[in-house]
C-alpha atoms as a PDB file:
ATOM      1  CA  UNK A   1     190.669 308.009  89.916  1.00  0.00           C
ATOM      2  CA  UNK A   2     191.608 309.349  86.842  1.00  0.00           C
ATOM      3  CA  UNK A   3     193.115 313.176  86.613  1.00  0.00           C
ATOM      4  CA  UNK A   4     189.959 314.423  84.583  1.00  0.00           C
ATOM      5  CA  UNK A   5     187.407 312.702  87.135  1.00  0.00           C
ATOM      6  CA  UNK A   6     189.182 314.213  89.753  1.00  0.00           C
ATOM      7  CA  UNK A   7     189.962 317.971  88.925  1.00  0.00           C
ATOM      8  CA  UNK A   8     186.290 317.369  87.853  1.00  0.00           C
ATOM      9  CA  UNK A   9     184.941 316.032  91.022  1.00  0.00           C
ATOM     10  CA  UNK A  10     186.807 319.123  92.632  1.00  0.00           C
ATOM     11  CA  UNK A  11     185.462 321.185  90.662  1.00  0.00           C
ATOM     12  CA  UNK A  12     182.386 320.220  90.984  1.00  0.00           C
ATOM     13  CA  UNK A  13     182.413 320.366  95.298  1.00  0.00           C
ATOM     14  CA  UNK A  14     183.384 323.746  94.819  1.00  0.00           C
ATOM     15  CA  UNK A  15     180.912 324.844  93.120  1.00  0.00           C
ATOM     16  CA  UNK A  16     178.354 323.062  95.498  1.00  0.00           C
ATOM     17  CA  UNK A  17     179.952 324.854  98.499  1.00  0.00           C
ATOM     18  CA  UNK A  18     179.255 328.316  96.514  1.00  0.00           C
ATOM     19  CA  UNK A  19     175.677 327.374  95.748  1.00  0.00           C
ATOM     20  CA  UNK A  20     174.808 326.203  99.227  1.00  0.00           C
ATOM     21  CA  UNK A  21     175.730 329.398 100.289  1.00  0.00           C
ATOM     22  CA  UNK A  22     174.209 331.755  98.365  1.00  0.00           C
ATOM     23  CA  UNK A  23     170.506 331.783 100.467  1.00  0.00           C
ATOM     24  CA  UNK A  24     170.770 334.645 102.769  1.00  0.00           C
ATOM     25  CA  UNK A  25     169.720 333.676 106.611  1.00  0.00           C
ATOM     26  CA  UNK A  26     167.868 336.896 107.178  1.00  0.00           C
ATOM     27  CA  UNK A  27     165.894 336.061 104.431  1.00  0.00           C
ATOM     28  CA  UNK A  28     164.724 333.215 105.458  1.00  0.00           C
ATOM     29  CA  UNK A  29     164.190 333.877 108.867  1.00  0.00           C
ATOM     30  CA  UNK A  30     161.621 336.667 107.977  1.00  0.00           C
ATOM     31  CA  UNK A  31     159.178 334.028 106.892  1.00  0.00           C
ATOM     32  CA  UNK A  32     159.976 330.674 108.300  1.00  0.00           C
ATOM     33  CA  UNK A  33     162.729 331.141 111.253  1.00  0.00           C
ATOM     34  CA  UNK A  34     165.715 329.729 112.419  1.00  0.00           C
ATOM     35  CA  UNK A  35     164.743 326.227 112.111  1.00  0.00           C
ATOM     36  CA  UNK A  36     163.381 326.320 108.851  1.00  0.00           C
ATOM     37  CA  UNK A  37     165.988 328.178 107.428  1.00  0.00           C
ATOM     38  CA  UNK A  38     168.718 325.757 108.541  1.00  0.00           C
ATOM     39  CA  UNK A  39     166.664 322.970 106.708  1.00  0.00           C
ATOM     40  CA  UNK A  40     165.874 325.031 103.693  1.00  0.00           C
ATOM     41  CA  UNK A  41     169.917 325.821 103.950  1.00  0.00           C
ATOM     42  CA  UNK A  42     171.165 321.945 104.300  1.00  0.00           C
ATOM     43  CA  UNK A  43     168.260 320.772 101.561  1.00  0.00           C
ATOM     44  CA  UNK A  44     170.255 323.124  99.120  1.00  0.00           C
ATOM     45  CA  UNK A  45     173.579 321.827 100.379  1.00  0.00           C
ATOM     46  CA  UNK A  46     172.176 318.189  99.595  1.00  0.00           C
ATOM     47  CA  UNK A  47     171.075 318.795  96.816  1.00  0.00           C
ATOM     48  CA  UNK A  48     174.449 320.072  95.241  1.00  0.00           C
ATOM     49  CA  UNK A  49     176.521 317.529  96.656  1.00  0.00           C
ATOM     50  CA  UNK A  50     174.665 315.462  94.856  1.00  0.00           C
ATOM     51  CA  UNK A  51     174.865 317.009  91.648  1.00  0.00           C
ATOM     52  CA  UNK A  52     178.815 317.120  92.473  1.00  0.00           C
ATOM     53  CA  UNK A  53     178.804 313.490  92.711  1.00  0.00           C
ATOM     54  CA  UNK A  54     176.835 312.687  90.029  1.00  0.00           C
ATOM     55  CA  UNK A  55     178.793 314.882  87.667  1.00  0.00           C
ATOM     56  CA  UNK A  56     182.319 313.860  89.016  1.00  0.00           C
ATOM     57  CA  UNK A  57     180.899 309.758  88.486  1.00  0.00           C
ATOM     58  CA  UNK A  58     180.410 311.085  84.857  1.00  0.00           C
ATOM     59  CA  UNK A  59     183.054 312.364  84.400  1.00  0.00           C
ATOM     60  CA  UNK A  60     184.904 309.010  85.622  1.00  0.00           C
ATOM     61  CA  UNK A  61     182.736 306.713  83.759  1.00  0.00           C
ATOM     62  CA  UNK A  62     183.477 308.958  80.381  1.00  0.00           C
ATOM     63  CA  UNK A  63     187.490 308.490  80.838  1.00  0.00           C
ATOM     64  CA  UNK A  64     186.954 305.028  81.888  1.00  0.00           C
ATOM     65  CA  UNK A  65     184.907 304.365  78.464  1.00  0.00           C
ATOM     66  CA  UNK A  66     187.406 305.897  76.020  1.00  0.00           C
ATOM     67  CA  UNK A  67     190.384 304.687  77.048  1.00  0.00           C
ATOM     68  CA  UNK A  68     189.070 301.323  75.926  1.00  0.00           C
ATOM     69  CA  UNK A  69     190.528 300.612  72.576  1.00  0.00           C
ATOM     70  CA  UNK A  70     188.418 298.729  69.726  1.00  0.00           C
ATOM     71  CA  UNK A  71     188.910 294.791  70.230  1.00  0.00           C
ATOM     72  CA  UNK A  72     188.793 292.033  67.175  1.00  0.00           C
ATOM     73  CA  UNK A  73     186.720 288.864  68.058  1.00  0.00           C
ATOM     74  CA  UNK A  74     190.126 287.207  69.389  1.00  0.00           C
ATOM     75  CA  UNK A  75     192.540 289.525  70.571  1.00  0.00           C
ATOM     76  CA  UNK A  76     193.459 289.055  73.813  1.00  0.00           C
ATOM     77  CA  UNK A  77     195.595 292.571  74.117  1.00  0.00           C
ATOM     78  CA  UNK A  78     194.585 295.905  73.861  1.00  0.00           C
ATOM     79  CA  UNK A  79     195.326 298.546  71.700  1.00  0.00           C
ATOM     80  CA  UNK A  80     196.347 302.147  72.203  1.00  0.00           C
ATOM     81  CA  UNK A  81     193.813 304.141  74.033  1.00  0.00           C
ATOM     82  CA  UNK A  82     191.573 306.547  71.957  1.00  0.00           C
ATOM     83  CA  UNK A  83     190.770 309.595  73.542  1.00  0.00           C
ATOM     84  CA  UNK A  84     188.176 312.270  72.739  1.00  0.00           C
ATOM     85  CA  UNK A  85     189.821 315.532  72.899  1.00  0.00           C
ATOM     86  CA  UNK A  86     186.346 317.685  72.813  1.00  0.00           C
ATOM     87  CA  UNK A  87     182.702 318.267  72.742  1.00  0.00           C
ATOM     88  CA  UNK A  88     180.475 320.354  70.693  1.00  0.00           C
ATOM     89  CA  UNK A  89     177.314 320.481  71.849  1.00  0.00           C
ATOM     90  CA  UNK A  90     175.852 322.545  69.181  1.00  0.00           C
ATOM     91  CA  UNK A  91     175.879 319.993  66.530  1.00  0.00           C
ATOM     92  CA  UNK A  92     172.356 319.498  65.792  1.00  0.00           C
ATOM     93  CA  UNK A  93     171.900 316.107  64.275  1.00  0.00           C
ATOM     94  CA  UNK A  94     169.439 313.680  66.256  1.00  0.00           C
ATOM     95  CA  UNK A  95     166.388 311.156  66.228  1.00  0.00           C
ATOM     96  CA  UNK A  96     163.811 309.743  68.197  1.00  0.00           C
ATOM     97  CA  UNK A  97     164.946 306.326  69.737  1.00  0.00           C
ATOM     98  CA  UNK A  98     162.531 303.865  67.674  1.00  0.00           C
ATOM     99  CA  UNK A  99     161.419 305.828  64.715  1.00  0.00           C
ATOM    100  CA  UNK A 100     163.064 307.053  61.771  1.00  0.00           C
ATOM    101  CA  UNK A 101     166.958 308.783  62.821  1.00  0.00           C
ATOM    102  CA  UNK A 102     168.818 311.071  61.683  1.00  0.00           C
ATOM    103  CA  UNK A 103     171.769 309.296  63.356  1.00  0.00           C
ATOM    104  CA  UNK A 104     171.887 305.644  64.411  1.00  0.00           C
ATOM    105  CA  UNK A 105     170.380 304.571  67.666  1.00  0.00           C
ATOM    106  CA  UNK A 106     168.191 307.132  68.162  1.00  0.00           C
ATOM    107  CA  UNK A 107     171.504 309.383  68.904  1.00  0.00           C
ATOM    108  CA  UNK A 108     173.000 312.890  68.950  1.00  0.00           C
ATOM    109  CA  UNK A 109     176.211 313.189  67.090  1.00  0.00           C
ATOM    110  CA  UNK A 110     178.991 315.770  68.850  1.00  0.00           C
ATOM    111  CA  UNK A 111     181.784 316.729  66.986  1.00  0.00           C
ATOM    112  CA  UNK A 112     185.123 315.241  68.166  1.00  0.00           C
ATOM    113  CA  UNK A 113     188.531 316.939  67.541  1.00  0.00           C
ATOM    114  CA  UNK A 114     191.440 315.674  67.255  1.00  0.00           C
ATOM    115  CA  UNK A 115     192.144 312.726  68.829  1.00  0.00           C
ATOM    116  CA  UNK A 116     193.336 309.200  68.462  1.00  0.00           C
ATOM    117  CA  UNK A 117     190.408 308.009  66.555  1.00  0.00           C
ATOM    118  CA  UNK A 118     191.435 310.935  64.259  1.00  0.00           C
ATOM    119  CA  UNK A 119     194.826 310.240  63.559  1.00  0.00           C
ATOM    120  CA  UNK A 120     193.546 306.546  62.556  1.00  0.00           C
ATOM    121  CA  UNK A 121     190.962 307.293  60.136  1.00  0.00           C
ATOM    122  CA  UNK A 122     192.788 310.380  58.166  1.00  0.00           C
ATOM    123  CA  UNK A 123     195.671 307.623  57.493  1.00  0.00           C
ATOM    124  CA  UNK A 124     193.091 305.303  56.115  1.00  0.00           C
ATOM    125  CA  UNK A 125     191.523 307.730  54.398  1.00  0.00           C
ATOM    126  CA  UNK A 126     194.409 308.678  52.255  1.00  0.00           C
ATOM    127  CA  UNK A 127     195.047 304.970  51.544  1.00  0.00           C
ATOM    128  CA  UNK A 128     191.589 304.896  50.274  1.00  0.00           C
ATOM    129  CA  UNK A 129     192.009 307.780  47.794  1.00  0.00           C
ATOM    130  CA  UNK A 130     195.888 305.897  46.830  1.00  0.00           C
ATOM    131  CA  UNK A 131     193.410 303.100  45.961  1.00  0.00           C
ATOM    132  CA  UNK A 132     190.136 304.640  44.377  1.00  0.00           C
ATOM    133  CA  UNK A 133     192.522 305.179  41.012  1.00  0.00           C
ATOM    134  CA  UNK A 134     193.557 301.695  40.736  1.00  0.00           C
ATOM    135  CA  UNK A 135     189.925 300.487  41.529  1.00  0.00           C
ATOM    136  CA  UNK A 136     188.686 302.642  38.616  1.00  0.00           C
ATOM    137  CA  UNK A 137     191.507 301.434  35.945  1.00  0.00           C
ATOM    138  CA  UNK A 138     190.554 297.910  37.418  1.00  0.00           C
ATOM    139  CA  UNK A 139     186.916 299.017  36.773  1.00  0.00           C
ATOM    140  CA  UNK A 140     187.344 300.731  33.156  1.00  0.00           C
ATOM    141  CA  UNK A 141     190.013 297.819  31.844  1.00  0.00           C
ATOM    142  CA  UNK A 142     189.405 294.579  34.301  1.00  0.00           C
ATOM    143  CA  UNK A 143     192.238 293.034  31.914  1.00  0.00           C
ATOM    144  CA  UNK A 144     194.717 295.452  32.589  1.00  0.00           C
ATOM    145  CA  UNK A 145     194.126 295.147  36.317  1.00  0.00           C
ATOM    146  CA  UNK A 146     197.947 294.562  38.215  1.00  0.00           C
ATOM    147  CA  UNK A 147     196.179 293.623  41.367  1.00  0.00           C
ATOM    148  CA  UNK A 148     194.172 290.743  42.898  1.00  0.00           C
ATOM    149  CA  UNK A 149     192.291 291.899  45.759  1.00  0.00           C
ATOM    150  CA  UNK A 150     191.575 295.048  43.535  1.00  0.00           C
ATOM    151  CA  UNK A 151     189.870 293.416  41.039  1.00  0.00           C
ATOM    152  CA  UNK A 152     187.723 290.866  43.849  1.00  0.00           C
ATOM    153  CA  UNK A 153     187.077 294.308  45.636  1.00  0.00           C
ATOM    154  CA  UNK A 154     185.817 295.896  42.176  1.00  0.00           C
ATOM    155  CA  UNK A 155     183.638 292.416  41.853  1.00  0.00           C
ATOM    156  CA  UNK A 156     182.378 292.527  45.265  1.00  0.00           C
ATOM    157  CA  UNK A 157     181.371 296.636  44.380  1.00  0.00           C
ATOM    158  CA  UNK A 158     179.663 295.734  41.030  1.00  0.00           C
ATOM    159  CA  UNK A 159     177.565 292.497  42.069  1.00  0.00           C
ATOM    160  CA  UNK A 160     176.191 294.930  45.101  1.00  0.00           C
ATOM    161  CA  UNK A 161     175.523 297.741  42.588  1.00  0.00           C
ATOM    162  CA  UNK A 162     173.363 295.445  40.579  1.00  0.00           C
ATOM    163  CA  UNK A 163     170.894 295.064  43.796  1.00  0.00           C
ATOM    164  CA  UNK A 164     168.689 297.776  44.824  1.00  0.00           C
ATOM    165  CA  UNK A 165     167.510 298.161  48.829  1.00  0.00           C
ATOM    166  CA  UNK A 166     168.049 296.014  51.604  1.00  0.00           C
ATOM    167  CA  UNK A 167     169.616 292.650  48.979  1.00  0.00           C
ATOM    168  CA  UNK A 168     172.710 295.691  48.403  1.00  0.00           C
ATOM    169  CA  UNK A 169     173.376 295.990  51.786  1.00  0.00           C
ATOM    170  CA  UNK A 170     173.234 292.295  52.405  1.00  0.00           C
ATOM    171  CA  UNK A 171     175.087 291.363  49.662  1.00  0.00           C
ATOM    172  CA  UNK A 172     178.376 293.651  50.767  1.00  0.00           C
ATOM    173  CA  UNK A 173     178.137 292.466  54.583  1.00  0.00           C
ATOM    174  CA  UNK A 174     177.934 288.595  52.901  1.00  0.00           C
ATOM    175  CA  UNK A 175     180.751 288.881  50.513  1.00  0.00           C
ATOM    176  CA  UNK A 176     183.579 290.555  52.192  1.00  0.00           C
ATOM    177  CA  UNK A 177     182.212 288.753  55.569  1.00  0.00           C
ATOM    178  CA  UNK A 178     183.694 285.825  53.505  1.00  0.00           C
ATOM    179  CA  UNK A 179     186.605 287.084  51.992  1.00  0.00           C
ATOM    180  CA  UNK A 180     188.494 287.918  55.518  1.00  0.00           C
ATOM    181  CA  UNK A 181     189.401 285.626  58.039  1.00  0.00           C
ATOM    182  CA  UNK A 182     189.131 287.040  61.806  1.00  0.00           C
ATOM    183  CA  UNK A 183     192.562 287.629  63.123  1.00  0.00           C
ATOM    184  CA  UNK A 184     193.812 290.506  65.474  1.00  0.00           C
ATOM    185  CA  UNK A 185     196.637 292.765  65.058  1.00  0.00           C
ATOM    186  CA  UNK A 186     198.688 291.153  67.511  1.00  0.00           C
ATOM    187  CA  UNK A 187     198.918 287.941  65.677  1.00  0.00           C
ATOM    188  CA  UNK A 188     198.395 289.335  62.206  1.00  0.00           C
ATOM    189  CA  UNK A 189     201.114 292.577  62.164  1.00  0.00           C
ATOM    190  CA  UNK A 190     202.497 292.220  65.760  1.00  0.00           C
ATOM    191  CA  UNK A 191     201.100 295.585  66.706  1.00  0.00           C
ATOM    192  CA  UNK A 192     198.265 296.947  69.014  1.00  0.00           C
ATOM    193  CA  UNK A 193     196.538 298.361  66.211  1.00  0.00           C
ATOM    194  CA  UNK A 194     196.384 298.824  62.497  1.00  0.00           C
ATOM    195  CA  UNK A 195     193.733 300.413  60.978  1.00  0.00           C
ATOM    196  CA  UNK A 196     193.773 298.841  57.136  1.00  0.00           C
ATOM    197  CA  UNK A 197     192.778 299.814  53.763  1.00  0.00           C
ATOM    198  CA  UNK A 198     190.072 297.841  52.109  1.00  0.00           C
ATOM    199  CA  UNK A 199     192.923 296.720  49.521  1.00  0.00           C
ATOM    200  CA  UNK A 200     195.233 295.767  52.126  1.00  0.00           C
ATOM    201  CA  UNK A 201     192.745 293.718  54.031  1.00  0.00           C
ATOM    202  CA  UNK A 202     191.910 291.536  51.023  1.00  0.00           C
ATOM    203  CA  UNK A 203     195.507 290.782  50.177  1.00  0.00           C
ATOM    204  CA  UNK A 204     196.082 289.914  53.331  1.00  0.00           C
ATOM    205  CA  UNK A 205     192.930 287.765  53.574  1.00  0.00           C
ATOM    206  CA  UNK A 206     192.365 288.596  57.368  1.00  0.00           C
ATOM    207  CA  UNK A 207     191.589 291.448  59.566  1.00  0.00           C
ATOM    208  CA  UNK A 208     190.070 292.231  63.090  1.00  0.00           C
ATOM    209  CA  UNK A 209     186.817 294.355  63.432  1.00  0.00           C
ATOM    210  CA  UNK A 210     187.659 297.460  61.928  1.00  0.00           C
ATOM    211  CA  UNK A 211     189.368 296.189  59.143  1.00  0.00           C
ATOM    212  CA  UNK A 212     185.577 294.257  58.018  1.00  0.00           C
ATOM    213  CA  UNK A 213     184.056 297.743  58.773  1.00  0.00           C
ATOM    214  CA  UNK A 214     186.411 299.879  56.485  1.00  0.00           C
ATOM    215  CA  UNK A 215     185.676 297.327  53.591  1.00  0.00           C
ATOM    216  CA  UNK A 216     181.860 297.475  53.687  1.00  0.00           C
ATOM    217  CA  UNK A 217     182.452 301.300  54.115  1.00  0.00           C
ATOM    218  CA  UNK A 218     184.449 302.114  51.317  1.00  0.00           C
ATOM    219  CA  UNK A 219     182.707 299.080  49.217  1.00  0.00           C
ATOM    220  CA  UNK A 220     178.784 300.781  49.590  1.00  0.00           C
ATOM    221  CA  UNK A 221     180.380 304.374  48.964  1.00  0.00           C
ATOM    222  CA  UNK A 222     181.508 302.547  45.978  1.00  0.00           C
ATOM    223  CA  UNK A 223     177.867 301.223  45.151  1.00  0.00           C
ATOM    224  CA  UNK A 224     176.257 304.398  45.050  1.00  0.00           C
ATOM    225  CA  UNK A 225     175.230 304.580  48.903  1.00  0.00           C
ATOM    226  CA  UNK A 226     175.716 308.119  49.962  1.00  0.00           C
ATOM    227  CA  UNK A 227     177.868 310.126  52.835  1.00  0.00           C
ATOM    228  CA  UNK A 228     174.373 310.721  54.491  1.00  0.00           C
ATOM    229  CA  UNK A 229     173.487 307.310  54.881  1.00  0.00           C
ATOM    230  CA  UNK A 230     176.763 305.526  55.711  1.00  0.00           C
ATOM    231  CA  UNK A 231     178.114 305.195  59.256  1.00  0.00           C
ATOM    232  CA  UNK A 232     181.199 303.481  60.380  1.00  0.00           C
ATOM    233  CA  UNK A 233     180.459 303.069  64.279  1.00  0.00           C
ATOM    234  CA  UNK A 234     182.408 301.866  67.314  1.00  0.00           C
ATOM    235  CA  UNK A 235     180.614 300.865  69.790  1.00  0.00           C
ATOM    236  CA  UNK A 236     181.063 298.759  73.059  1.00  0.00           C
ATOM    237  CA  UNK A 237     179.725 295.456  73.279  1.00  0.00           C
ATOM    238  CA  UNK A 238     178.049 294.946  77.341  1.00  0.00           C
ATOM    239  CA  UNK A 239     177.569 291.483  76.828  1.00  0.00           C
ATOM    240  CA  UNK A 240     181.572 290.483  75.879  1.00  0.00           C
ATOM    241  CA  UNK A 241     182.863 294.017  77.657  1.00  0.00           C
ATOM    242  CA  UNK A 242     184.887 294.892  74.527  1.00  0.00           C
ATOM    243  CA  UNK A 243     184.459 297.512  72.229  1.00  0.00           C
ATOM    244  CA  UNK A 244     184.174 296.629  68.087  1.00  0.00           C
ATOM    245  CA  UNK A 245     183.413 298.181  64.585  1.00  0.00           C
ATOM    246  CA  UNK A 246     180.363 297.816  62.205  1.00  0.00           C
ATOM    247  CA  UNK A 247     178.914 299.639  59.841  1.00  0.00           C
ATOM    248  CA  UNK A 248     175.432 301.424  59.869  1.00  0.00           C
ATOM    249  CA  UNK A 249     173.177 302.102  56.653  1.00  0.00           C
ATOM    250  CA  UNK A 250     170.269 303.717  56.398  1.00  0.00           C
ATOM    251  CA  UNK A 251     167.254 301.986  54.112  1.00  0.00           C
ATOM    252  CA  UNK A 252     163.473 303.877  54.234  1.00  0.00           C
ATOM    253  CA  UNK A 253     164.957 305.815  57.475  1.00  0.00           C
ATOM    254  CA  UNK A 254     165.846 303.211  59.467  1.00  0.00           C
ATOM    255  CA  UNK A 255     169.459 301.595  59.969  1.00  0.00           C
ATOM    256  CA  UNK A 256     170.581 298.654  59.371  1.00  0.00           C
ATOM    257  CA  UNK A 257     173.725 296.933  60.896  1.00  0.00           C
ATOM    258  CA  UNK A 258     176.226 295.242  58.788  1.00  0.00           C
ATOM    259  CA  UNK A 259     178.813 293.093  61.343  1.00  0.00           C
ATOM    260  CA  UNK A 260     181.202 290.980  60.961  1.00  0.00           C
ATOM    261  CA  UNK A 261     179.714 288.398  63.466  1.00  0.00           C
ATOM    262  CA  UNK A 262     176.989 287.708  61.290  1.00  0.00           C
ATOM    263  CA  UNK A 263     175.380 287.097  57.776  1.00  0.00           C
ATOM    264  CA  UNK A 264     172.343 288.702  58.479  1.00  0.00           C
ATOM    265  CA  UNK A 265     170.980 292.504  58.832  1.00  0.00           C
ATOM    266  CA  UNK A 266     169.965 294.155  62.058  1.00  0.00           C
ATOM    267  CA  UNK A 267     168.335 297.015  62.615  1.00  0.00           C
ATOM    268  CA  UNK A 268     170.449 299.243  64.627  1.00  0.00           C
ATOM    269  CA  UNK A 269     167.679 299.144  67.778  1.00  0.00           C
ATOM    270  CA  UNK A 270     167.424 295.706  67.289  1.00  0.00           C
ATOM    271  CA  UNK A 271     170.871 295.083  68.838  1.00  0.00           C
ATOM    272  CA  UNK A 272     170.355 296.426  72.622  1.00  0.00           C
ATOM    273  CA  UNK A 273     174.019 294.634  73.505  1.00  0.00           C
ATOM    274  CA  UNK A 274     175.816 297.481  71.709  1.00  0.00           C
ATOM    275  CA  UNK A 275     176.218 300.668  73.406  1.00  0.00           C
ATOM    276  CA  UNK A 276     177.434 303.191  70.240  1.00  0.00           C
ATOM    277  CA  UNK A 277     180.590 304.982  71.005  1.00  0.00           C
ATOM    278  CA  UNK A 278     181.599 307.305  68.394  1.00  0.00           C
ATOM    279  CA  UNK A 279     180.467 307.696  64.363  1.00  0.00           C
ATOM    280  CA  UNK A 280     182.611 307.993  61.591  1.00  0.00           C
ATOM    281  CA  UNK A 281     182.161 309.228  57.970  1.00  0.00           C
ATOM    282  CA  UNK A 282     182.885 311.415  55.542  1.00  0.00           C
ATOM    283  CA  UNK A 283     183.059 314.271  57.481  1.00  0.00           C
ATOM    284  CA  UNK A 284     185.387 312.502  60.069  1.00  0.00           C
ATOM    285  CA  UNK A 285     184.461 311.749  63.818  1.00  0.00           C
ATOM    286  CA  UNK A 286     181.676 311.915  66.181  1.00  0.00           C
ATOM    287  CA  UNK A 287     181.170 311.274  69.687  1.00  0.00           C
ATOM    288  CA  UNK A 288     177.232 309.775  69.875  1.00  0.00           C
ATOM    289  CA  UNK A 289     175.395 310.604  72.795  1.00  0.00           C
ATOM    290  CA  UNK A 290     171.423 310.200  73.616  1.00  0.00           C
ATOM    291  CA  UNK A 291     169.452 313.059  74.030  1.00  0.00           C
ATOM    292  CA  UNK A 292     168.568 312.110  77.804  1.00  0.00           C
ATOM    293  CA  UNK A 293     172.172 312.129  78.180  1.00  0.00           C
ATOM    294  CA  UNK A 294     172.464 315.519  76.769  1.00  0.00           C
ATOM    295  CA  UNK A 295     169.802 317.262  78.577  1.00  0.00           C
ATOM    296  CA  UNK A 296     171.055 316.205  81.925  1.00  0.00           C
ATOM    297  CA  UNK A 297     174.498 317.454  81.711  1.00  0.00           C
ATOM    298  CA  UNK A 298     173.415 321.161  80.591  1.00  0.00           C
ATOM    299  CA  UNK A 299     171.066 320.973  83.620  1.00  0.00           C
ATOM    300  CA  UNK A 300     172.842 319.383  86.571  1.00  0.00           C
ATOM    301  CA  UNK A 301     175.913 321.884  85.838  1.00  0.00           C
ATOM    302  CA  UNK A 302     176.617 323.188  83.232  1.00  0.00           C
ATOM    303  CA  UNK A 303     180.308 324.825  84.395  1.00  0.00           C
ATOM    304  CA  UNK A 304     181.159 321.223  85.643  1.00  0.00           C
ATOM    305  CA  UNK A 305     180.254 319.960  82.683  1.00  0.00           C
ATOM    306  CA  UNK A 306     182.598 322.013  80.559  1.00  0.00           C
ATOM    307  CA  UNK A 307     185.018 321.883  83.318  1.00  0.00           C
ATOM    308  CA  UNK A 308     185.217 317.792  82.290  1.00  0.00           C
ATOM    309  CA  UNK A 309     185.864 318.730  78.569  1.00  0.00           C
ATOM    310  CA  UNK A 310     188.342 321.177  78.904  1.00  0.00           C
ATOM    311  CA  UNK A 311     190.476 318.803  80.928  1.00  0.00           C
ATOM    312  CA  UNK A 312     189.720 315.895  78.521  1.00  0.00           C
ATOM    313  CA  UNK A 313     191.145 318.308  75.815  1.00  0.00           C
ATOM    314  CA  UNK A 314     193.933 320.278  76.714  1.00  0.00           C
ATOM    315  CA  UNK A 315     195.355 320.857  73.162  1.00  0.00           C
ATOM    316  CA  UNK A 316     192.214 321.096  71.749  1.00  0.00           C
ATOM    317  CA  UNK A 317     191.729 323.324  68.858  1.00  0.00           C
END
């Protein structure tokens, strides 16, 4: 069992232990007896041994989940584990499963510090500012361009631009879809995982999950889509037991689901084999959870539930 599931699920018996205790026998016994007090006493013993467990097989499940890296459609190794360091519960950002969201899938985005996923995206990030300035001399003077894949990734930009709606969207998924070749780290750079720059990616002609999703990102940014209405999500595939990258926009409210698996667009509740994992933008990273999800952990136990976060996070800041 993994440390945080554990201290959690200890934790958590504790606390169970204190709450079965707190009825008083002579209070009971003034209205019901001896007999009726010991049941009313072990119902309330059950009952928070069962929240125990419950919250300690969360807490196992949630460590279990992130340590899974993201997975290209052919590696066969995985990567270096990305851990959440924290929670913020406040963040109040959510939708209705099956009508217009705020967020895709219906979800609640939580703030995540710093973590793995983090370190990843801040290092593409500045590659991707490096690379705006060429892309805009490549833009203002395509003849004094240096650079290959900048000026395909400046043609890819402009023929979306000149499409409004839904043909946009499709057109970006299509093109760089079929500029990159599927290839994982391990075979492509040797390492576990390399989080490229949409630049990078083209001159090298091939990239693994992420790589497609940081393209289409930075290429509908590029178009004119805004922060508000771009998502780059990692989610984890049930039916292959992997986890892998796409990218979400939103169109009239809804989102659709650019992937590198396929042509066409999906709307994100369309696609009930991907279970979302964590959103990235702008703003940097976000841990997605459903509202259901949300609601339970603030009432089963709430000290438990912090308890879990705090030892997920020890550095966190």
């Amino acid at each position: 069992m993994p440390p945080i599931a554990a201290r959690t699920l200890r934790r958590s018996f504790t606390s169970a232990k204190r709450k079965s205790a707190r009825p008083t026998i002579e209070h009971h016994e003034d209205r019901h007896g001896p007999a009726a007090t010991l049941r009313s006493i072990r119902g309330r013993a059950m009952r928070a041994l069962a929240q125990a467990m419950a919250i300690a097989f969360a807490a196992l499940s949630f460590s279990e989940a992130l340590a899974e890296p993201i997975e290209s459609l052919e590696a066969g190794r995985h990567s270096d584990p990305v851990h959440l360091a924290a929670i913020d519960p406040k963040t109040p950002n959510s939708g209705e499963p099956g009508s217009a969201s705020a967020e895709p899938f219906g979800l609640i985005a939580l703030h995540a510090p710093e973590g793995e996923l983090w370190r990843k995206w801040r290092g593409v990030q500045h590659e991707i500012r490096m690379e705006s300035e060429l892309l805009a001399l490549c833009r203002a003077s395509p003849g004094d361009c240096p650079s290959a894949p900048a000026r395909r990734f400046v043609a890819i930009i402009e023929t979306g631009k000149a499409r409004q709606g839904r043909a946009r969207l499709g057109e970006i998924n299509r093109a760089i879809n079929l500029s990159i070749r599927p290839m994982s780290d391990w075979a492509q750079y040797g390492v576990a995982d390399l989080w490229s720059s949409p630049l990078a990616t083209l001159a090298a002609g091939a990239g693994d999950c992420e790589d497609y999703a940081i393209a289409k990102y930075v290429a509908l940014r590029e178009a004119g889509l805004d922060n508000e209405d771009l998502r780059l999500l990692v989610v984890r595939d049930t039916n292959l037991h992997r986890n892998h990258a796409v990218v979400a926009a939103r169109l009239d409210g809804h989102w659709l689901v650019l992937d590198s698996r396929w042509l066409m667009l999906l709307e994100d509740l369309q696609l009930k084999q991907y279970a979302p994992l964590f959103e990235i933008d702008d703003d940097g990273v976000k841990w997605l959870v459903s509202r259901e999800t949300l609601r339970s952990s603030s009432r089963m136990a709430p000290d438990a539930t912090r308890a879990a976060s705090e030892d997920a996070a020890p550095s966190a800041h």
